[in-house]
PDB file of N, CA and C in Angstrom:
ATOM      1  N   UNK A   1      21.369  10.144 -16.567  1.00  0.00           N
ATOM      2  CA  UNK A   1      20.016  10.643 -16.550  1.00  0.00           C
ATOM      3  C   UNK A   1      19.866  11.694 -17.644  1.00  0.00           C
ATOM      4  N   UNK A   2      19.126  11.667 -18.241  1.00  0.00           N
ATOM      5  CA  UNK A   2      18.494  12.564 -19.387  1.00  0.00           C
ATOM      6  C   UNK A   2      17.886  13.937 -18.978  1.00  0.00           C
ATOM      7  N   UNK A   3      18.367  14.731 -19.381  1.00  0.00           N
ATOM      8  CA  UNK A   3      17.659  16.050 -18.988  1.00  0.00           C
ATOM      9  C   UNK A   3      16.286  16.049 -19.059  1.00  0.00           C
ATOM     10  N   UNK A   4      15.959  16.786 -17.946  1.00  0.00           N
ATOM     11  CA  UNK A   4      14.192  16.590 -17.798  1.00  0.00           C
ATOM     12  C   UNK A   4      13.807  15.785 -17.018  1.00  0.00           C
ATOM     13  N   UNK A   5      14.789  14.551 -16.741  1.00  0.00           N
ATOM     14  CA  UNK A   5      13.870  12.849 -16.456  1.00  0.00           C
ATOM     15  C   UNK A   5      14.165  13.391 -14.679  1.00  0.00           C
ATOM     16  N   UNK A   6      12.891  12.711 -14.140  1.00  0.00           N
ATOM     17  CA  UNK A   6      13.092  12.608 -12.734  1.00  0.00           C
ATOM     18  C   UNK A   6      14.400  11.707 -12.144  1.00  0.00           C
ATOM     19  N   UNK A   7      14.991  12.260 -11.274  1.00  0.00           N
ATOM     20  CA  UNK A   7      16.041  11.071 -10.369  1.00  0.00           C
ATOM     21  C   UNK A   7      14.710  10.231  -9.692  1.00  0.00           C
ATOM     22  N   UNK A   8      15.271   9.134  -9.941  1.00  0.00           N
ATOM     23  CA  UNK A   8      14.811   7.904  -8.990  1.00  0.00           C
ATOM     24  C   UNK A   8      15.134   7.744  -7.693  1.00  0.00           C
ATOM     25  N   UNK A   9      14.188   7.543  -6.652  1.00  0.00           N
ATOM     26  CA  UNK A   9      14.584   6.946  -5.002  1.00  0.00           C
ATOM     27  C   UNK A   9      14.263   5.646  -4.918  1.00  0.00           C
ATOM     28  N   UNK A  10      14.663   4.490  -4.862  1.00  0.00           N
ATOM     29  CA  UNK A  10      13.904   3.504  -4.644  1.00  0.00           C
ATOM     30  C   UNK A  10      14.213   3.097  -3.253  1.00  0.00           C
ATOM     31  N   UNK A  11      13.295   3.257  -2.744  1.00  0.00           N
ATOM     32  CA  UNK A  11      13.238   3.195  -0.877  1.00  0.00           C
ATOM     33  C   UNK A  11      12.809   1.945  -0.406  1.00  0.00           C
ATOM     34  N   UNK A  12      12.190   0.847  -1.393  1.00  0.00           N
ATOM     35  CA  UNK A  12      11.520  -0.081  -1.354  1.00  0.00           C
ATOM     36  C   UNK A  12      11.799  -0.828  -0.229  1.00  0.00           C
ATOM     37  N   UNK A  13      11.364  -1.441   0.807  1.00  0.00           N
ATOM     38  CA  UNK A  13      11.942  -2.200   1.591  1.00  0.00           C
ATOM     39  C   UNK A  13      12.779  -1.425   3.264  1.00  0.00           C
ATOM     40  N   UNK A  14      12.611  -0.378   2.930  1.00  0.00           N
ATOM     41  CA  UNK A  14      12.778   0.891   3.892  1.00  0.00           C
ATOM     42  C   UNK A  14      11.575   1.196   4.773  1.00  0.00           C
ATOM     43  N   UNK A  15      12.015   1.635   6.052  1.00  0.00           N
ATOM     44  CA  UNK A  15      10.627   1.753   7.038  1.00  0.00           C
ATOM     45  C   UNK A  15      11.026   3.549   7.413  1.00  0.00           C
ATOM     46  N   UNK A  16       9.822   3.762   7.720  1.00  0.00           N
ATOM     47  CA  UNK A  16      10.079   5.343   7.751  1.00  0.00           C
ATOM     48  C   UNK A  16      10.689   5.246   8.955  1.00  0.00           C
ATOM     49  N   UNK A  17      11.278   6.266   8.924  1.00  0.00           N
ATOM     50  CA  UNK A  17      11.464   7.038   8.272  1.00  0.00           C
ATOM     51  C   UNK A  17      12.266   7.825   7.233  1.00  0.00           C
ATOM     52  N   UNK A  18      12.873   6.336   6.902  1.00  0.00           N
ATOM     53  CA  UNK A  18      13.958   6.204   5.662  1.00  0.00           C
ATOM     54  C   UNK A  18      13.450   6.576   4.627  1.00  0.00           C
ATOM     55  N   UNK A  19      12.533   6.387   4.040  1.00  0.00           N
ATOM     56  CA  UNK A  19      12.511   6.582   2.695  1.00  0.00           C
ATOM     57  C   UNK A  19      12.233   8.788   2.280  1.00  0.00           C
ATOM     58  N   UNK A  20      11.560   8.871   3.455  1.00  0.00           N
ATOM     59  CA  UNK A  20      11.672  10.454   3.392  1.00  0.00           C
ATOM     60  C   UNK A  20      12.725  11.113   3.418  1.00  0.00           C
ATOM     61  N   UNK A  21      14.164  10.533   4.531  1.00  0.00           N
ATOM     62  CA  UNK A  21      15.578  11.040   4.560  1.00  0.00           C
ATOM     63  C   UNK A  21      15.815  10.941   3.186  1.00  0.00           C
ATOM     64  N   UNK A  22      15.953   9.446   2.608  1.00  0.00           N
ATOM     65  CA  UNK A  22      16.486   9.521   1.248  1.00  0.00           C
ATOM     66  C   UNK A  22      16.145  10.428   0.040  1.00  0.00           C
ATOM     67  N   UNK A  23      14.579  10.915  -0.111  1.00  0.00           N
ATOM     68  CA  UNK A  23      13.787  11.597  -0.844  1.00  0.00           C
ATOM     69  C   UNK A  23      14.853  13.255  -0.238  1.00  0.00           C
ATOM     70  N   UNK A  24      14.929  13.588   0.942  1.00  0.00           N
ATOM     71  CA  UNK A  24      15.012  14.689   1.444  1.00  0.00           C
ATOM     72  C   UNK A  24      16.965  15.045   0.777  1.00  0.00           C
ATOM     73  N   UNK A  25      17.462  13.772   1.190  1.00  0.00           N
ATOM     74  CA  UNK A  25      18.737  14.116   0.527  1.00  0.00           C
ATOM     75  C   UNK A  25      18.848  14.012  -1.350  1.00  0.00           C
ATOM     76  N   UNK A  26      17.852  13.776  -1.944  1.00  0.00           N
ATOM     77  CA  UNK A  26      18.213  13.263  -3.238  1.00  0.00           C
ATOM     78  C   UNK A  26      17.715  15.014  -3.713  1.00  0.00           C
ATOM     79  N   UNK A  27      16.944  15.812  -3.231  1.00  0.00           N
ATOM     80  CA  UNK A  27      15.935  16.864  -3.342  1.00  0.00           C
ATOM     81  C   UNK A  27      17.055  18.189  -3.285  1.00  0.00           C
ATOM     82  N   UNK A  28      18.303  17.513  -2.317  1.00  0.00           N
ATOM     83  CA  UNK A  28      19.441  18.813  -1.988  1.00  0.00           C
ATOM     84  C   UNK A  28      20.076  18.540  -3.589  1.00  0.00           C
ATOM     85  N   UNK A  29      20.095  17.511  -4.382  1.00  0.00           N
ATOM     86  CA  UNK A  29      20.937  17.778  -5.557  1.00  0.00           C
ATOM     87  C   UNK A  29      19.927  17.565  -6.916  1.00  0.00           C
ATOM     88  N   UNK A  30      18.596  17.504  -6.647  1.00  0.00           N
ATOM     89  CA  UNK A  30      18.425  17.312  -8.035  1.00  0.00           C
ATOM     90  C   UNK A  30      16.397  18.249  -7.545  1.00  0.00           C
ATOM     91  N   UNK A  31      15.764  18.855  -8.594  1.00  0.00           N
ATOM     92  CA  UNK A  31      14.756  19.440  -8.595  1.00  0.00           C
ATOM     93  C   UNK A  31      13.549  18.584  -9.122  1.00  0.00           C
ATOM     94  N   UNK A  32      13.598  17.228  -9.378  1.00  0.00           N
ATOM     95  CA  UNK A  32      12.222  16.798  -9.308  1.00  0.00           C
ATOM     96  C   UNK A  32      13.384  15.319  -9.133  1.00  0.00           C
ATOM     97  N   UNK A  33      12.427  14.699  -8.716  1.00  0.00           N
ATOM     98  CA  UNK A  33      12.647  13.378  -7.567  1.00  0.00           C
ATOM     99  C   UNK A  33      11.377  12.582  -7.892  1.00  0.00           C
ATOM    100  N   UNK A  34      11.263  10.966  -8.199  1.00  0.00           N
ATOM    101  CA  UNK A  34      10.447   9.978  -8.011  1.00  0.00           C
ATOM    102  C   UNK A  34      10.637   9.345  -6.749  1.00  0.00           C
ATOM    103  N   UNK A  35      10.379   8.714  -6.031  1.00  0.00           N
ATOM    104  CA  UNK A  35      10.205   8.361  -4.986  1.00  0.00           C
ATOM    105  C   UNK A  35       9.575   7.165  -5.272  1.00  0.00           C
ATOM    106  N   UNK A  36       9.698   5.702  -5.159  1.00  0.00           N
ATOM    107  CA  UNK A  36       9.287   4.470  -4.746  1.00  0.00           C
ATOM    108  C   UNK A  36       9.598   3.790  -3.353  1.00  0.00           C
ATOM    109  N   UNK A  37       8.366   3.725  -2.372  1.00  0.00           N
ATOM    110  CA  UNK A  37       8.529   2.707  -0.933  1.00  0.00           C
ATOM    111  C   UNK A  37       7.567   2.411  -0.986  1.00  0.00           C
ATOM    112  N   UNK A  38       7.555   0.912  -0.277  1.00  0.00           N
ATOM    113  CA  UNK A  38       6.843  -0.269   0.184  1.00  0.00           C
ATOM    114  C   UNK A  38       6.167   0.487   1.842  1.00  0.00           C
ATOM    115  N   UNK A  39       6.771   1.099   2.442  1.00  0.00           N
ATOM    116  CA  UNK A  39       6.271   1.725   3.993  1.00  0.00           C
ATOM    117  C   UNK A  39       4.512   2.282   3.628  1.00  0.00           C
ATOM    118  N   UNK A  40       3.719   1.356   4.695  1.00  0.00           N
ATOM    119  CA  UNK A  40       2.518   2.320   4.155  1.00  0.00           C
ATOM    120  C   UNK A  40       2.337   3.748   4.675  1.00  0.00           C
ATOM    121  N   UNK A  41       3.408   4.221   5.124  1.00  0.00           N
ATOM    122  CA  UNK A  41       3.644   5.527   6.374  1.00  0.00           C
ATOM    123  C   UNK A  41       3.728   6.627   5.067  1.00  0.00           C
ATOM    124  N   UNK A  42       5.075   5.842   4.007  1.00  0.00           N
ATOM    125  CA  UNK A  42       5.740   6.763   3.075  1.00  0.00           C
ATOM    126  C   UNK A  42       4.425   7.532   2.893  1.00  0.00           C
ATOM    127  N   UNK A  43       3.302   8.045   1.979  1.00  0.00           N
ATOM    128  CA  UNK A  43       2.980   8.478   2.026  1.00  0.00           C
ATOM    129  C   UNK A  43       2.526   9.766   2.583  1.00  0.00           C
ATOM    130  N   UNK A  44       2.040   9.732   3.473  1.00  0.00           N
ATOM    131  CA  UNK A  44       1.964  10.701   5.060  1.00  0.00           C
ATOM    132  C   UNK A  44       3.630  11.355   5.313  1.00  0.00           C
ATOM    133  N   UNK A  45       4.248  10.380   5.400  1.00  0.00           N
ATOM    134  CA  UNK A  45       5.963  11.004   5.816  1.00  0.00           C
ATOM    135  C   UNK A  45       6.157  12.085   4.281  1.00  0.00           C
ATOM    136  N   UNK A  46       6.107  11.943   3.386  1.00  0.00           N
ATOM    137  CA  UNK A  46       6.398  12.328   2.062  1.00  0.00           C
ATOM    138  C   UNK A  46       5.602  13.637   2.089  1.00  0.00           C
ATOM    139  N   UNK A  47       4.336  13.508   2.497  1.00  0.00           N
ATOM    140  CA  UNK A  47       3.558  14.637   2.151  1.00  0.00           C
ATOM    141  C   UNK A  47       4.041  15.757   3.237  1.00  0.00           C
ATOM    142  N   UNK A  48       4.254  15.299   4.496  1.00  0.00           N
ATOM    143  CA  UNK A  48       4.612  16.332   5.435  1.00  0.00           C
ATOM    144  C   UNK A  48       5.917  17.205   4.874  1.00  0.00           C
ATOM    145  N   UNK A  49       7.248  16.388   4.735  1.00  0.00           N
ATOM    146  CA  UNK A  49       8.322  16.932   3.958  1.00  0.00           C
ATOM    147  C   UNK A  49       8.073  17.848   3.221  1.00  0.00           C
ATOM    148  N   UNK A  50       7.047  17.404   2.153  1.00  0.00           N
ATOM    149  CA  UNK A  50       7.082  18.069   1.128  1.00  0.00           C
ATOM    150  C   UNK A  50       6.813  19.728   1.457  1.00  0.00           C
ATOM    151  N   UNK A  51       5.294  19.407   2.379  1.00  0.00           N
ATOM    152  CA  UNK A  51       4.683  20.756   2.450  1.00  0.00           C
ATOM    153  C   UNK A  51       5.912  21.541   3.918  1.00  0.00           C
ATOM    154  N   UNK A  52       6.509  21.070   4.420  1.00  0.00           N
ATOM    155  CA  UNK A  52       7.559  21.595   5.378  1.00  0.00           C
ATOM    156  C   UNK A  52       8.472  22.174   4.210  1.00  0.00           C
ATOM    157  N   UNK A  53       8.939  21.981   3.131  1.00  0.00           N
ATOM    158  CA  UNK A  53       9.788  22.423   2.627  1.00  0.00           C
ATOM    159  C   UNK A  53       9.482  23.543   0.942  1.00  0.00           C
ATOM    160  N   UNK A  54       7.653  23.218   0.573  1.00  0.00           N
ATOM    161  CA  UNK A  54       6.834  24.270   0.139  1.00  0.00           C
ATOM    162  C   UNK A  54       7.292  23.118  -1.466  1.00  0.00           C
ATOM    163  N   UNK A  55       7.342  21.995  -1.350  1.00  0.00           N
ATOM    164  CA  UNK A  55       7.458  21.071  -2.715  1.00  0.00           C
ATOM    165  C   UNK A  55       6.536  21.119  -3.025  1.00  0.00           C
ATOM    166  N   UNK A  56       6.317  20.467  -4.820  1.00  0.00           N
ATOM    167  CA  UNK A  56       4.970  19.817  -5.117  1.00  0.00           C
ATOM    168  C   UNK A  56       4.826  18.364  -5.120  1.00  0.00           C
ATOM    169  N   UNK A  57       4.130  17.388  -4.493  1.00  0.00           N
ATOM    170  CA  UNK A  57       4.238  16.335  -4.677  1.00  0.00           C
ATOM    171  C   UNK A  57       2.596  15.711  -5.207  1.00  0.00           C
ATOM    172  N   UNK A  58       3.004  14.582  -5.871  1.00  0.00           N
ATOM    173  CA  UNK A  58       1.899  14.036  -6.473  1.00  0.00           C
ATOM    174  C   UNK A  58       1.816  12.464  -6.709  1.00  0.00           C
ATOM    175  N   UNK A  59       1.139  11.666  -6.644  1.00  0.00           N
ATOM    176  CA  UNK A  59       1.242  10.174  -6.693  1.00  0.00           C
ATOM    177  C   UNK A  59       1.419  10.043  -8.297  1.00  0.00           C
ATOM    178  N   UNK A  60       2.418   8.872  -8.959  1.00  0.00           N
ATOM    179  CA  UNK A  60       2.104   8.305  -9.789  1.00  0.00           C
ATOM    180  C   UNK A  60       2.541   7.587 -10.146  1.00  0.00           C
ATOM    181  N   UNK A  61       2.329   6.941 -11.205  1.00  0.00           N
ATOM    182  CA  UNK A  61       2.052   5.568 -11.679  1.00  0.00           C
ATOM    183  C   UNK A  61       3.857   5.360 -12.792  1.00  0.00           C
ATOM    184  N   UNK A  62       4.845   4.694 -12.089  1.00  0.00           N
ATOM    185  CA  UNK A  62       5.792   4.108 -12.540  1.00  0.00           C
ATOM    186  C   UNK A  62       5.307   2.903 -13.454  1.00  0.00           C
ATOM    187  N   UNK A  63       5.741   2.327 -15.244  1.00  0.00           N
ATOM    188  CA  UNK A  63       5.766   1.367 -15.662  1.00  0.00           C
ATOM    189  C   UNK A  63       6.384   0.012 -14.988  1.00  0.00           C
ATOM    190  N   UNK A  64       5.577  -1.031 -14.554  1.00  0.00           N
ATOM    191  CA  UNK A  64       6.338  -2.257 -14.125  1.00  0.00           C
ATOM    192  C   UNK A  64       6.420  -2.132 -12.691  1.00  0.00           C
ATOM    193  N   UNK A  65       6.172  -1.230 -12.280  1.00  0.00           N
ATOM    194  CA  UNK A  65       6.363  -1.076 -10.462  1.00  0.00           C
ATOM    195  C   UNK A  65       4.282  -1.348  -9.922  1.00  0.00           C
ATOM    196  N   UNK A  66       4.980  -1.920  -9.057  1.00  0.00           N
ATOM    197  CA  UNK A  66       3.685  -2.257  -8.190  1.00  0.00           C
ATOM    198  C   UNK A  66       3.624  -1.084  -7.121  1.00  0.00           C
ATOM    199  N   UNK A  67       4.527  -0.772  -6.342  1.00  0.00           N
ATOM    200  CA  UNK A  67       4.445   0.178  -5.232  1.00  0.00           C
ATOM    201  C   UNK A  67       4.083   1.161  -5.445  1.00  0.00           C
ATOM    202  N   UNK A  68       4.031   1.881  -4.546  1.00  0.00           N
ATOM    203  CA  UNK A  68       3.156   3.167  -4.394  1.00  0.00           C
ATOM    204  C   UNK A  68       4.480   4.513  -5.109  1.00  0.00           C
ATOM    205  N   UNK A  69       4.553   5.180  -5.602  1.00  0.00           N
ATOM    206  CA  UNK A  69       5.162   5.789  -6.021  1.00  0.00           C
ATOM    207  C   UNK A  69       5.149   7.362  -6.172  1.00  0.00           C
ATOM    208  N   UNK A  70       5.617   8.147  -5.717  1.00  0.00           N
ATOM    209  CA  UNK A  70       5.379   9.652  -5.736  1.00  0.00           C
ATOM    210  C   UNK A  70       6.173  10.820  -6.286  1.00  0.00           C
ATOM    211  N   UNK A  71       6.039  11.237  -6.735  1.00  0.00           N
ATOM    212  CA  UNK A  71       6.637  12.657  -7.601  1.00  0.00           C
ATOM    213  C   UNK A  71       6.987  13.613  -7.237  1.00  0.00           C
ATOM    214  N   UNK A  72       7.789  14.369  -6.652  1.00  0.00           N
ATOM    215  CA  UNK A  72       8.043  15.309  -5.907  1.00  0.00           C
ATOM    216  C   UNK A  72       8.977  16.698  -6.549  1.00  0.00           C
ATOM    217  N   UNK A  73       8.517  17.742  -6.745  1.00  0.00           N
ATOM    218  CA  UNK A  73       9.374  18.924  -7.701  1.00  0.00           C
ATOM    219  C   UNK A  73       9.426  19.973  -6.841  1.00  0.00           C
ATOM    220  N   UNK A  74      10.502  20.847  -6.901  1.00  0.00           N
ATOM    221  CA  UNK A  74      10.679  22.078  -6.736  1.00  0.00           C
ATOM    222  C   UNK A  74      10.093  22.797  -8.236  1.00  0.00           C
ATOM    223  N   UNK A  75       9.167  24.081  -7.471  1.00  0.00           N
ATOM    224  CA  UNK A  75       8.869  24.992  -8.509  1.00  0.00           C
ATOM    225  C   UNK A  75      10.212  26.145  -8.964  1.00  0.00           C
TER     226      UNK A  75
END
């Protein structure tokens, strides 16, 4: 990984409340995190985490990915 670049989660195919554990453990070693799941929950699960733990998270748009995808940083 390139300095700067977000770590990737790809949760795809994961039902919550997996894809938030995975986001939640990837977050203990790295300060900004992408996040990709198929769960229409992820969302809602993602945002709660986030604001439980005082993150910034934000939706966006991965090249070539269809799923819903989210951004998540420590300030």
């Amino acid at each position: 990984m390139t300095a700067g670049a977000p770590a990737l989660v790809d949760a795809r195919g994961m039902r919550c409340p997996w894809p938030a554990v995975r986001l939640a453990r990837a977050m203990r070693e790295f300060r900004d995190v992408t996040l990709v799941a198929d769960d229409p929950r992820a969302g809602a699960e993602v945002a709660a985490l986030a604001a439980e733990h005082g993150w910034c998270v934000e939706p966006v748009d991965v090249a070539g990915l269809d799923e819903p995808c989210w951004r998540v940083r420590r300030d």
